[in-house]
Protein backbone atom coordinates (compact mmCIF):
# COMPACT_ATOMS: atom_id res chain seq x y z
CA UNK A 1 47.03 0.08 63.53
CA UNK A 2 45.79 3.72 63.96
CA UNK A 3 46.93 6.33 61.87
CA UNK A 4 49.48 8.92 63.26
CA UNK A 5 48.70 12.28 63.03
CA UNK A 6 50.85 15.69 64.19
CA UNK A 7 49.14 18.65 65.12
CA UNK A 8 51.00 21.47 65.03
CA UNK A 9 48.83 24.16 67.26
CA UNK A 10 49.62 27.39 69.51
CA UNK A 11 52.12 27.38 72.44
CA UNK A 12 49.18 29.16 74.59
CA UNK A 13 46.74 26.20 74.18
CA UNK A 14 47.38 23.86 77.39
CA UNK A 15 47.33 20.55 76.13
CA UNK A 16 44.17 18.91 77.89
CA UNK A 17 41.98 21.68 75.50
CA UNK A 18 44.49 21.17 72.22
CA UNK A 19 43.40 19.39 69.25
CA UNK A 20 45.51 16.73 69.43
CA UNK A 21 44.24 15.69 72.81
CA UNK A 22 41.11 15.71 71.74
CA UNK A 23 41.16 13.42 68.75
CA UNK A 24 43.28 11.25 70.99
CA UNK A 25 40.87 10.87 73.56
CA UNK A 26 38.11 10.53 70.62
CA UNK A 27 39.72 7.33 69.65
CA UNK A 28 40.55 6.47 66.00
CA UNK A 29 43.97 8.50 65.93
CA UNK A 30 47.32 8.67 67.47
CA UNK A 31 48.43 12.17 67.70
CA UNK A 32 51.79 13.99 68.07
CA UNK A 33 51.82 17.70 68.90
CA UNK A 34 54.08 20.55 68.37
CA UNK A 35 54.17 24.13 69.01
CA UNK A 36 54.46 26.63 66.66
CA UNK A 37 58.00 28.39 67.50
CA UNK A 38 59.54 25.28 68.35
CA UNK A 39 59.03 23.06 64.99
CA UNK A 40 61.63 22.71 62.19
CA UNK A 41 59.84 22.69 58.94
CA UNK A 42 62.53 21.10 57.45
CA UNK A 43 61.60 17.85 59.93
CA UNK A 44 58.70 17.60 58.77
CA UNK A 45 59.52 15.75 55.42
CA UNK A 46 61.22 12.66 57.51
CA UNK A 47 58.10 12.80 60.26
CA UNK A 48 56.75 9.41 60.03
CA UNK A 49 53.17 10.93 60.64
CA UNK A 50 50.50 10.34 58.00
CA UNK A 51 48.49 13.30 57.79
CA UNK A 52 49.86 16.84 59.20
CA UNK A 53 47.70 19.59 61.09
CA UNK A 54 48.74 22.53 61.11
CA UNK A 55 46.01 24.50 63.71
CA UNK A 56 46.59 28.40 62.61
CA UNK A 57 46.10 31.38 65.72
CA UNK A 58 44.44 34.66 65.03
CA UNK A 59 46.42 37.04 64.99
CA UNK A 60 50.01 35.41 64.20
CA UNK A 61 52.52 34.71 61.09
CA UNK A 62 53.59 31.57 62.23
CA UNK A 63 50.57 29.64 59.74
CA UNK A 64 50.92 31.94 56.90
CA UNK A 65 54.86 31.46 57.05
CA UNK A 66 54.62 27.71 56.99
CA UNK A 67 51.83 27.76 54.09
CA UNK A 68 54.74 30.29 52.23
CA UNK A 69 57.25 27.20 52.84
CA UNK A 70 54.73 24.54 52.16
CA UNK A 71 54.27 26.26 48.53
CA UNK A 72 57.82 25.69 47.63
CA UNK A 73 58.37 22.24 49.75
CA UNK A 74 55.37 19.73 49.22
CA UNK A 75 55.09 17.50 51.48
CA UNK A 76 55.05 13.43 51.01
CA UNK A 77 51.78 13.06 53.09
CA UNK A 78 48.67 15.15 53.21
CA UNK A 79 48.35 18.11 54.99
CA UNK A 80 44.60 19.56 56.75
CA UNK A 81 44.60 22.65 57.81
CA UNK A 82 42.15 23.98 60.70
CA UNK A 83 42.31 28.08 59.89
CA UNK A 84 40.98 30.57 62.76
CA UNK A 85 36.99 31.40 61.70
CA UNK A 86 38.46 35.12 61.22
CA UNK A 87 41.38 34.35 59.15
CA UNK A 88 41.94 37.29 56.69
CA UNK A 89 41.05 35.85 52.58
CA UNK A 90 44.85 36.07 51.83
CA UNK A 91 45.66 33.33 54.37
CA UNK A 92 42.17 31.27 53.51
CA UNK A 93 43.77 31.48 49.91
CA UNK A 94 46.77 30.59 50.27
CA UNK A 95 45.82 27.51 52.83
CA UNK A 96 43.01 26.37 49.52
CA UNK A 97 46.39 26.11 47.40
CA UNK A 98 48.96 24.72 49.09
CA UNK A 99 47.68 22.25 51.10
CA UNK A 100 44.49 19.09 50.95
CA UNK A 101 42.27 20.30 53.14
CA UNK A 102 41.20 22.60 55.28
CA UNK A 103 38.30 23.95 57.82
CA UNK A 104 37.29 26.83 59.64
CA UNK A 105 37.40 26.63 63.18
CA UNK A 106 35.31 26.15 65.39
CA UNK A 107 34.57 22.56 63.44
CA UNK A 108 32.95 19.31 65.15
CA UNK A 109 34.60 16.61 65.46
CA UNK A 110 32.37 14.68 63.18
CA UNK A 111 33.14 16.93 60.58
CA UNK A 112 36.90 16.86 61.64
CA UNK A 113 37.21 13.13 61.77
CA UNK A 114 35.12 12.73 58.21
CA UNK A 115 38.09 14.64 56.36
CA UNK A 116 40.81 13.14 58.14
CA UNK A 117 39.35 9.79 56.79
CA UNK A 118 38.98 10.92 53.31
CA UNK A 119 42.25 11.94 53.60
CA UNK A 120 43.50 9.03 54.40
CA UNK A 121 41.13 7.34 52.31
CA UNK A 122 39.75 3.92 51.97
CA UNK A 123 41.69 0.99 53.51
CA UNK A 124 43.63 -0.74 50.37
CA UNK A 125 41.68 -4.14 51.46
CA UNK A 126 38.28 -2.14 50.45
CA UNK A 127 39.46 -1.75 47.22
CA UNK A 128 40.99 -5.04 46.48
CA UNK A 129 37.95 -6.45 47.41
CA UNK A 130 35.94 -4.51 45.04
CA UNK A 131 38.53 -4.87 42.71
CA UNK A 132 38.64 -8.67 43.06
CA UNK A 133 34.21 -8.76 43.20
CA UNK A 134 34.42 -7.23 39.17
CA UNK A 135 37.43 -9.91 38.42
CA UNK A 136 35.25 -13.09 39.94
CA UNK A 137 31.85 -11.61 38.27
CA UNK A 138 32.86 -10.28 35.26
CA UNK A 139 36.50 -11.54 34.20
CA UNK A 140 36.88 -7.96 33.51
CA UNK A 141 40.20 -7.03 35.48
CA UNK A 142 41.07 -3.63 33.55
CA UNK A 143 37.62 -2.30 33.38
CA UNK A 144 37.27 0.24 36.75
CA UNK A 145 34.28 2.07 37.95
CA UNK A 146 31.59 1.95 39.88
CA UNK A 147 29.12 4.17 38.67
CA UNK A 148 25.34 2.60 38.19
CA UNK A 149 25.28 3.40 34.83
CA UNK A 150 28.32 2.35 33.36
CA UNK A 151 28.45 -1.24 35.83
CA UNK A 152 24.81 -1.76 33.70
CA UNK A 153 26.52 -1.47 30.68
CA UNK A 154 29.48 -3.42 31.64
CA UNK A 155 27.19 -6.45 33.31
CA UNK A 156 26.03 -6.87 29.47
CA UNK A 157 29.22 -8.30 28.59
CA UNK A 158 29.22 -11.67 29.60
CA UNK A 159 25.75 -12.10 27.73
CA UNK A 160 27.09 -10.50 24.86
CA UNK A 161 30.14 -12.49 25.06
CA UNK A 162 27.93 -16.00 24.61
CA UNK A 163 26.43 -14.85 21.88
CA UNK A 164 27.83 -15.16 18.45
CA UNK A 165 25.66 -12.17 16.77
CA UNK A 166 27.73 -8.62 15.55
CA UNK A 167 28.13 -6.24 18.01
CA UNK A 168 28.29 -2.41 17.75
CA UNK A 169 30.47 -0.18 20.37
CA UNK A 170 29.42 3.36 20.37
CA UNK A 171 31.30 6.05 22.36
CA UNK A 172 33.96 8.92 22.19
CA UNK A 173 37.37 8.51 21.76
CA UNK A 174 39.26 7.68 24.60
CA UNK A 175 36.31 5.60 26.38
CA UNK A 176 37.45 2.21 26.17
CA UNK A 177 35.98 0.55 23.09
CA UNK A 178 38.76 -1.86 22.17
CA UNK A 179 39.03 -2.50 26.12
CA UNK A 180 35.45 -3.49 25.51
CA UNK A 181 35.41 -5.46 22.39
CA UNK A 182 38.56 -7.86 23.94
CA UNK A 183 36.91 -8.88 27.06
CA UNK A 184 33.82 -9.54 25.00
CA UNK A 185 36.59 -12.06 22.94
CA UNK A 186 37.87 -13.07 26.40
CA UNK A 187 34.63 -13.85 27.93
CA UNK A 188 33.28 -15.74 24.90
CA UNK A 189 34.01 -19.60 23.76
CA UNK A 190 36.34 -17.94 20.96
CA UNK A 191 38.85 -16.69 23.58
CA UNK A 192 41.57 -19.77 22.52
CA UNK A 193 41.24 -17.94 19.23
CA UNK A 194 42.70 -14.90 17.98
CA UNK A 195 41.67 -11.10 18.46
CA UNK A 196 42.50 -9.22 15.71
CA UNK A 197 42.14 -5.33 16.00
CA UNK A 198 42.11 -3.55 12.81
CA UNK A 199 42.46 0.72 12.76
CA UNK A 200 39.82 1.07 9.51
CA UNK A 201 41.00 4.93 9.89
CA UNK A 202 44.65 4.17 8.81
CA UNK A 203 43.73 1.74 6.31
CA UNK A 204 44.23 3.55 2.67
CA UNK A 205 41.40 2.91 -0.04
CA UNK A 206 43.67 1.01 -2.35
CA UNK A 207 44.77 -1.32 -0.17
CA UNK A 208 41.81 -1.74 2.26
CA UNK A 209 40.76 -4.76 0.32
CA UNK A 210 44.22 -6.43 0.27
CA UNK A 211 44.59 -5.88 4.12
CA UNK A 212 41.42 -7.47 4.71
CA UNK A 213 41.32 -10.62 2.99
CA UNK A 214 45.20 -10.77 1.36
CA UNK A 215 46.24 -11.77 -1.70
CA UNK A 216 47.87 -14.66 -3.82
CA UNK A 217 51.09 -15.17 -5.48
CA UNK A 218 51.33 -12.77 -8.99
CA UNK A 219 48.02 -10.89 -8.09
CA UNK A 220 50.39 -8.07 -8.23
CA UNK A 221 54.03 -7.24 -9.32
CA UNK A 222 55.58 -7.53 -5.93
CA UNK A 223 52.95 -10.47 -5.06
CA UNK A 224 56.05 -13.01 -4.58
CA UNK A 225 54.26 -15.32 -2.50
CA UNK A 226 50.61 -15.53 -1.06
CA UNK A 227 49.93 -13.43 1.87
CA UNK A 228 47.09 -13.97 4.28
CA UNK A 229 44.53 -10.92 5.47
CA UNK A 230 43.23 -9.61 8.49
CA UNK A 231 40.34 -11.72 8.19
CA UNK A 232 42.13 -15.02 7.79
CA UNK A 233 44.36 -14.29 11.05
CA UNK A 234 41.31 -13.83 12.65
CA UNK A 235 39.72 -17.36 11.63
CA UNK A 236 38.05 -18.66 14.79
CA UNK A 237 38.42 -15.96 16.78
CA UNK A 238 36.93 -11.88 16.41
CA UNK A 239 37.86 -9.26 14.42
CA UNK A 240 37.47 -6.12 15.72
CA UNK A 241 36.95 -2.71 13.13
CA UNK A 242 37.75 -0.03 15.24
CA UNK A 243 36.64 3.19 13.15
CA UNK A 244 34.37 1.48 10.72
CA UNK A 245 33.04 4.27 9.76
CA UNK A 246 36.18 4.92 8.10
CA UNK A 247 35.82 2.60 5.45
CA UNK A 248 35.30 3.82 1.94
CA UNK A 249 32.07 2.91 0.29
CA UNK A 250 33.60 0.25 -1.93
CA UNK A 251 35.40 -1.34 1.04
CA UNK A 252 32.21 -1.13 2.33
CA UNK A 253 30.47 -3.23 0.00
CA UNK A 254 33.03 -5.92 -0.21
CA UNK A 255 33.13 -6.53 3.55
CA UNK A 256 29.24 -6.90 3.09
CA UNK A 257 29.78 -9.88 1.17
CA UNK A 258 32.26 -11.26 3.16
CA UNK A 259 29.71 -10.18 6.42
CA UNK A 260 26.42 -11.81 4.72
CA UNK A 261 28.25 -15.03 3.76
CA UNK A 262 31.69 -16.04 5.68
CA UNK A 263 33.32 -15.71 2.26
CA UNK A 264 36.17 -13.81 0.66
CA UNK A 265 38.19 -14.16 -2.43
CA UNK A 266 41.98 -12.72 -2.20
CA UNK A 267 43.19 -11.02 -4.57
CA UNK A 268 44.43 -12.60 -7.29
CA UNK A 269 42.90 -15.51 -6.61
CA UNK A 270 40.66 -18.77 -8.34
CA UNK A 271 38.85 -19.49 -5.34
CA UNK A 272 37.32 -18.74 -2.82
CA UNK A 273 38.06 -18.79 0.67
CA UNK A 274 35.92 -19.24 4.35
CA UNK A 275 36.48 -17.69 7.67
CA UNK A 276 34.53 -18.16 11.08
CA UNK A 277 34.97 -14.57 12.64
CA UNK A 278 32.74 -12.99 14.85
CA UNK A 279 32.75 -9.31 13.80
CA UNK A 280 32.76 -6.63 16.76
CA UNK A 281 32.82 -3.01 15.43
CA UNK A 282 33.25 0.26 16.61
CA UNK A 283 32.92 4.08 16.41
CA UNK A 284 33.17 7.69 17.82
CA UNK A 285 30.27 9.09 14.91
CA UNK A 286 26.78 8.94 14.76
CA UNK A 287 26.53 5.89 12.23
CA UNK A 288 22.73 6.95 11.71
CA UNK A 289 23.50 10.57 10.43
CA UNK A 290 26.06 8.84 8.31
CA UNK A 291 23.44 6.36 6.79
CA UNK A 292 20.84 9.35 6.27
CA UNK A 293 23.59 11.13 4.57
CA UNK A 294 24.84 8.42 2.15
CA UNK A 295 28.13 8.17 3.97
CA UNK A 296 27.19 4.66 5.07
CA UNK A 297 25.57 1.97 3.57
CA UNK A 298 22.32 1.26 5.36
CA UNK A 299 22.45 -2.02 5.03
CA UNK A 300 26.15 -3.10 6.32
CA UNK A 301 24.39 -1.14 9.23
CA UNK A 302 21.89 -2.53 9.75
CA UNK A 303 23.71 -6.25 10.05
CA UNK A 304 26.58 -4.28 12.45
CA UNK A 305 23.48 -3.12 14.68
CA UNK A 306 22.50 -6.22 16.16
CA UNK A 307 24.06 -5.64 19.59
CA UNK A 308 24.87 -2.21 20.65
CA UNK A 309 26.95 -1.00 23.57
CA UNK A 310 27.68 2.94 23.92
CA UNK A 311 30.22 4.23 26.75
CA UNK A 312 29.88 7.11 28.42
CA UNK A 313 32.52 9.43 28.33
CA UNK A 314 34.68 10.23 31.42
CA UNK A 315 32.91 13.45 32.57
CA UNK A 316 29.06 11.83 32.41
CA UNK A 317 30.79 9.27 35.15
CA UNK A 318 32.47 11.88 37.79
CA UNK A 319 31.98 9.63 40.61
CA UNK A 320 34.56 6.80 39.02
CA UNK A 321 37.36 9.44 39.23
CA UNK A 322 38.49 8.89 42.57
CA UNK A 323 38.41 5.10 42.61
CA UNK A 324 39.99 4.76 39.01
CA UNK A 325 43.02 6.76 39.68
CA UNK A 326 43.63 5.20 43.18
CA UNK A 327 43.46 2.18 40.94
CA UNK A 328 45.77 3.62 38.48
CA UNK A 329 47.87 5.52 40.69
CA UNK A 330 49.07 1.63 42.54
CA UNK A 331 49.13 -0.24 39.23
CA UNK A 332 51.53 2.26 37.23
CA UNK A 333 53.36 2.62 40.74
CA UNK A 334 56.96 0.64 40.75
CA UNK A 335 56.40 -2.90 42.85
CA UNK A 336 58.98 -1.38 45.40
CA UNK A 337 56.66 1.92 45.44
CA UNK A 338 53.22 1.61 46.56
CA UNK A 339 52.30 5.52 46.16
CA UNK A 340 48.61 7.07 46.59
CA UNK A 341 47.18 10.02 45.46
CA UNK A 342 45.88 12.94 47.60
CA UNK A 343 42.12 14.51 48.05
CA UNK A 344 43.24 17.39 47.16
CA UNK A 345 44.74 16.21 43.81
CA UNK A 346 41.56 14.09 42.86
CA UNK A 347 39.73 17.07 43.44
CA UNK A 348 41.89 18.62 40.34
CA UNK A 349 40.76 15.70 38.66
CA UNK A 350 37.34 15.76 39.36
CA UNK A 351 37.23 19.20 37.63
CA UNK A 352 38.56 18.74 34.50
CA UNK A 353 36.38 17.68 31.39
CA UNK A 354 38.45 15.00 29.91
CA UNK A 355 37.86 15.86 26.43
CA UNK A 356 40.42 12.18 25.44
CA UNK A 357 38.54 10.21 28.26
CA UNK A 358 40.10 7.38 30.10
CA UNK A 359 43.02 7.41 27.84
CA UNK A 360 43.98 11.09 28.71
CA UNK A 361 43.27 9.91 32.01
CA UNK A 362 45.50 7.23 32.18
CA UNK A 363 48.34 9.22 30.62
CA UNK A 364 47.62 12.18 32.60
CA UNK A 365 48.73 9.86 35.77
CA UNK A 366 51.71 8.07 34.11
CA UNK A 367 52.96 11.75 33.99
CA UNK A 368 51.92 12.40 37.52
CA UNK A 369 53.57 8.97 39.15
CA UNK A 370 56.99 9.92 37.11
CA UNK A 371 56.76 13.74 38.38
CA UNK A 372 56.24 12.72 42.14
CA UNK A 373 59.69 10.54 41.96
CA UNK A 374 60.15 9.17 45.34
CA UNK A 375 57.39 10.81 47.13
CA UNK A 376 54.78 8.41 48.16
CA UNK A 377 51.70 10.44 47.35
CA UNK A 378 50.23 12.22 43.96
CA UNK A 379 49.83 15.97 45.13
CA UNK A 380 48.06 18.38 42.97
CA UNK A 381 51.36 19.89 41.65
CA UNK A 382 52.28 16.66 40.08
CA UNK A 383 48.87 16.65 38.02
CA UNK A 384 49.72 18.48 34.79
CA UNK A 385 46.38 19.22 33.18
CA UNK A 386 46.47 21.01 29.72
CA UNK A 387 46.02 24.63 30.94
CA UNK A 388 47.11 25.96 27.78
CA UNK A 389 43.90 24.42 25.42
CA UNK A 390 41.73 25.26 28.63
CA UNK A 391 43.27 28.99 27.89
CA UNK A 392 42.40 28.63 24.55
CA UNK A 393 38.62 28.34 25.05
CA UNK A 394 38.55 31.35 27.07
CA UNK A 395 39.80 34.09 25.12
CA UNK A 396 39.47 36.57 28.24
CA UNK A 397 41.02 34.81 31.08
CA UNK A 398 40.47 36.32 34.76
CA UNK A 399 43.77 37.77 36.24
CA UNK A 400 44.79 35.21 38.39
CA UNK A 401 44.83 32.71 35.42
CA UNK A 402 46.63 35.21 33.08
CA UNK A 403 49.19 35.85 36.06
CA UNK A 404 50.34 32.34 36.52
CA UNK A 405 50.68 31.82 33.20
CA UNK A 406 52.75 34.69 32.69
CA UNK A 407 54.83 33.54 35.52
CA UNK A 408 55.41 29.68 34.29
CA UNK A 409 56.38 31.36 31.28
CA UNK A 410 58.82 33.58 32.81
CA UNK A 411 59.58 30.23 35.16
CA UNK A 412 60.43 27.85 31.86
CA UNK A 413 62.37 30.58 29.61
CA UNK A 414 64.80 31.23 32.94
CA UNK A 415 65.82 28.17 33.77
CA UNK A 416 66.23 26.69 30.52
CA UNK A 417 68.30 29.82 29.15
CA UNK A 418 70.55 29.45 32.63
CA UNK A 419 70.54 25.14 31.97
CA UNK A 420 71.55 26.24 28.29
CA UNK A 421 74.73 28.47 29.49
CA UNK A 422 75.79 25.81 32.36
CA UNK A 423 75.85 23.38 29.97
CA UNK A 424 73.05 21.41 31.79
CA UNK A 425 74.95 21.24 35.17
CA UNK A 426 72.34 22.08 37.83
CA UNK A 427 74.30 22.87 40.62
CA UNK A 428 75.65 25.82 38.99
CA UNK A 429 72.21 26.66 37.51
CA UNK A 430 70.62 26.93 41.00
CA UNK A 431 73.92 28.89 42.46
CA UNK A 432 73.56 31.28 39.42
CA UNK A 433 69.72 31.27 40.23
CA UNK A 434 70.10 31.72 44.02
CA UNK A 435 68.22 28.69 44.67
CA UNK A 436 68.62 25.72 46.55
CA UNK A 437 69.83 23.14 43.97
CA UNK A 438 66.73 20.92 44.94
CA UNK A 439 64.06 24.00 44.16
CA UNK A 440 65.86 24.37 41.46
CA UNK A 441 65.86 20.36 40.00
CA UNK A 442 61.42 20.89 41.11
CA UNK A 443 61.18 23.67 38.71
CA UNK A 444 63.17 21.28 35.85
CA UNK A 445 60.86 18.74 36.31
CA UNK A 446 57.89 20.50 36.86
CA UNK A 447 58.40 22.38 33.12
CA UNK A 448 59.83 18.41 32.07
CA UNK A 449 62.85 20.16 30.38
CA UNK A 450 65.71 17.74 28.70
CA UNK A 451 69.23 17.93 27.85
CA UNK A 452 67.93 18.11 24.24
CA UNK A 453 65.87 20.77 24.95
CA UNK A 454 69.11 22.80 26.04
C-alpha cells in the first residue's frame, strides 16, 4: 500500500506544477493537497495521512503561523517541511525545531523522496527479519545492533558458550555485561542449570565469605539451620561476579581456592564441599592497573583472563542508535499500541553521549513511550535527555541554552504553585492559567509533576 502524504502548498501554485502532483506522478506516494488559507490546523491531528508537507511561500505568514501552532500542538505523524531558498533564519529556525525535517527549495526529487523514506523509515518486515537472522544465528534475542564491531564481538558467543574455560567481560557500566554473561549460560550445555548473578559491589567484607559458599548449623549464633551459598545454587550451572573487582583481598584469596580446585568449606563446617560452576566475571575497571597496584591479586587474574570480551560503550557504536530504539520503541510499546519513533527524535538521540549506555538508553525510552500517551510516534519533545548534568559541564552556557532553561524553570514553578492552590484539579489550573486545559495537562506531563509533588 503506498504511503499517504498531504501537502499543504500556496493557493497560486496550479496544481499540474504543485508538489503534490509531482510526487504523485513520480510514483511511490499518494498525495492529498491543501491550500494554505483554507486548512484547519486543528484537522490535521485526525488526518489519516502519514507524513505532512507543509510547502512555505516567500513572502507570507501562513508557514511561520503554522510552525507557531505546531510548537504548542505536536503532531502524531511526522512532519517535512520544504522552506522557500530565501526564507529569513527566524523561520529556518523555527522550522529546525518544531518539526522532522526539512529542505530548502528548489530540492530534487531524489533528494525529496530519500527523506520522505527515512521518514517513514524501514518497512517493519526489514527489521523483523534482521531481528529474527540474530535470533536463528545467535540465540541472542535481546542483544540489538548492527554495527561491525560490536556483531564481531557478539559472533564470539556461541564459541565461548561451548567452552567450559573462565571468561572475563570488560566494559562500562550500562553496556550489557550481565546481558552478555546469560546468553553465554543460555547458549552453553549448562543452560538446564542455574545462572546465578552475584553484585560483588554490595557484598560487605564480613559476610562475603558466608554469601559465597554458606554456612552450617551453630557456625554462628543465629546459624539455626544450614544455609547453602551462592556457589552451591549455582552447582551445574554459571556463576556470574558482576564487579569482581569489588572483592576484598581476603575474599579474594578464598574464592582462589575454591577457583583452582571446585572446593569450598562453609562455614562452620567438618567437611568439605564440591561444586561444578563455570565462573563468568565482570567489570567496569582496568583489572591490570588494579593488579600493578596491589588492588588485585595477580594471580586470581590471571585464571579470570582466559576468555575476554570488552563492550563498547553506546557512543563508540552511533550507528546502532536508530535500529535499537525502533527496536525498543515497539517492544516497550502496549500490544494494542504499535508506536514508532521519529527522525527527528533519533537525531536527539544520536547526539547525546550516553554516559549510563544501553541502560540509560533503555530507560530514557520507557520515559519517552509513557510521555507520548496515545500518540503513535516518539517526537523529540517526548525524549527527556538530562539537560541539567549536560549544563553542569559547561559552566558558561550560550544564551539560547541559558534561556530555555530559565523558561522551564519559570514553566515548572507556575504550574505546580497554580496545581498546589486548585488542589490538583486541572481544569481550573488551565482556566486560572488561560490555557486550553489540554496545553495545560502537556506542560504537567512534560515537567512529570504528581499529586505528591503538590
Amino acid at each position: 500500500m503506498l504511503p499517504n502524504l498531504l501537502v499543504i502548498e500556496d493557493a497560486s501554485h496550479s496544481f499540474d506544477s504543485s508538489l503534490a502532483h509531482q510526487l504523485n506522478a513520480g510514483g511511490g506516494f499518494r498525495c492529498e493537497r491543501k491550500v494554505w488559507g483554507a486548512i484547519d490546523f486543528e484537522n490535521l491531528r485526525s488526518h489519516s495521512c502519514e507524513v505532512v508537507l507543509p510547502v512555505t511561500p516567500l513572502h507570507a505568514g501562513a508557514g511561520a503561523a503554522f510552525f507557531r501552532w505546531l510548537r504548542k500542538n505536536p503532531l502524531r505523524v511526522p512532519t517535512l517541511a520544504v522552506l522557500h531558498g530565501d526564507s529569513n533564519e527566524e523561520l529556518i529556525h523555527t522550522a529546525s525545531q518544531v518539526t522532522d525535517d526539512f529542505v530548502l527549495s528548489p530540492v530534487s526529487q531524489v533528494e525529496l523522496r530519500e527523506r520522505l523514506n527515512r521518514l517513514l523509515g524501514p518497512p517493519v518486515c526489514d527489521l523483523d527479519e534482521l531481528h529474527r537472522g540474530i535470533r536463528e544465528k545467535l540465540a541472542l534475542a535481546q542483544i540489538v545492533g548492527n554495527d561491525e564491531a560490536f556483531v564481531r564481538i557478539i559472533a564470539q558467543l556461541p564459541s565461548i558458550a561451548s567452552s567450559d574455560l573462565p571468561v572475563l567481560i570488560t566494559g562500562e557500566t550500562g553496556t550489557g555485561k550481565e546481558l552478555c554473561a546469560h546468553s553465554i549460560h543460555l547458549l552453553s550445555g549448562r543452560s538446564g542449570g542455574p545462572f546465578i548473578p552475584v553484585d560483588c559491589g554490595v557484598i560487605p567484607d564480613h559476610l562475603a565469605e558466608n554469601e559465597l559458599f554458606g554456612h552450617a548449623r551453630g557456625a554462628y549464633t543465629d546459624a539455626h539451620a544450614d544455609q547453602k551459598g551462592l556457589v552451591s545454587m549455582a552447582d551445574s550451572g554459571t556463576l556470574f561476579l558482576d564487579e569482581i573487582d569489588a572483592l576484598s583481598q581476603n575474599t579474594q584469596s578464598k574464592f582462589l581456592r575454591f577457583f583452582q580446585e571446585s572446593t569450598y568449606r562453609p562455614l562452620g563446617s567438618e567437611r568439605f564441599a564440591r561444586a561444578d560452576v563455570r565462573i563468568v566475571a565482570a567489570t567496569n575497571r582496568n583489572l591490570e592497573d588494579m593488579v600493578r597496584d596491589k588492588a588485585f591479586r595477580s594471580d586470581l587474574y590471571f585464571r579470570l583472563n582466559v576468555l575476554r570480551l570488552h563492550l563498547p560503550s553506546l557512543r563508540e557504536r552511533r550507528g546502532d542508535i536508530e535500529l535499537m530504539a525502533r527496536h525498543f520503541v515497539r517492544s516497550l510499546s502496549a500490544p494494542d499500541s504499535c508506536k514508532s519513533i521519529s527522525p527527528a527524535a533519533i537525531r536527539k538521540l544520536e547526539n547525546h553521549d550516553w554516559p549510563g549506555n544501553v541502560r540509560e538508553f533503555i530507560n530514557l525510552l520507557q520515559r519517552a513511550v509513557v510521555l507520548s500517551g496515545g500518540t503513535k510516534i516518539i517526537l523529540p519533545c517526548h525524549i527527556m535527555l538530562p539537560d541539567a548534568g549536560n549544563d553542569a559541564e559547561d559552566p558558561t552556557p550560550n544564551f539560547q541554552s541559558a534561556r530555555r532553561r530559565m523558561i522551564e524553570t519559570f514553566e515548572q514553578r507556575f504550574v505546580t504553585d497554580l496545581l498546589r492552590k486548585h488542589q490538583g484539579n486541572v481544569t481550573h489550573a488551565a482556566q486560572k492559567a488561560g490555557k486550553d486545559r489540554r496545553d495545560f495537562g502537556r506542560l504537567i506531563k512534560k515537567y512529570g509533576i504528581k499529586r505528591g509533588d503538590l
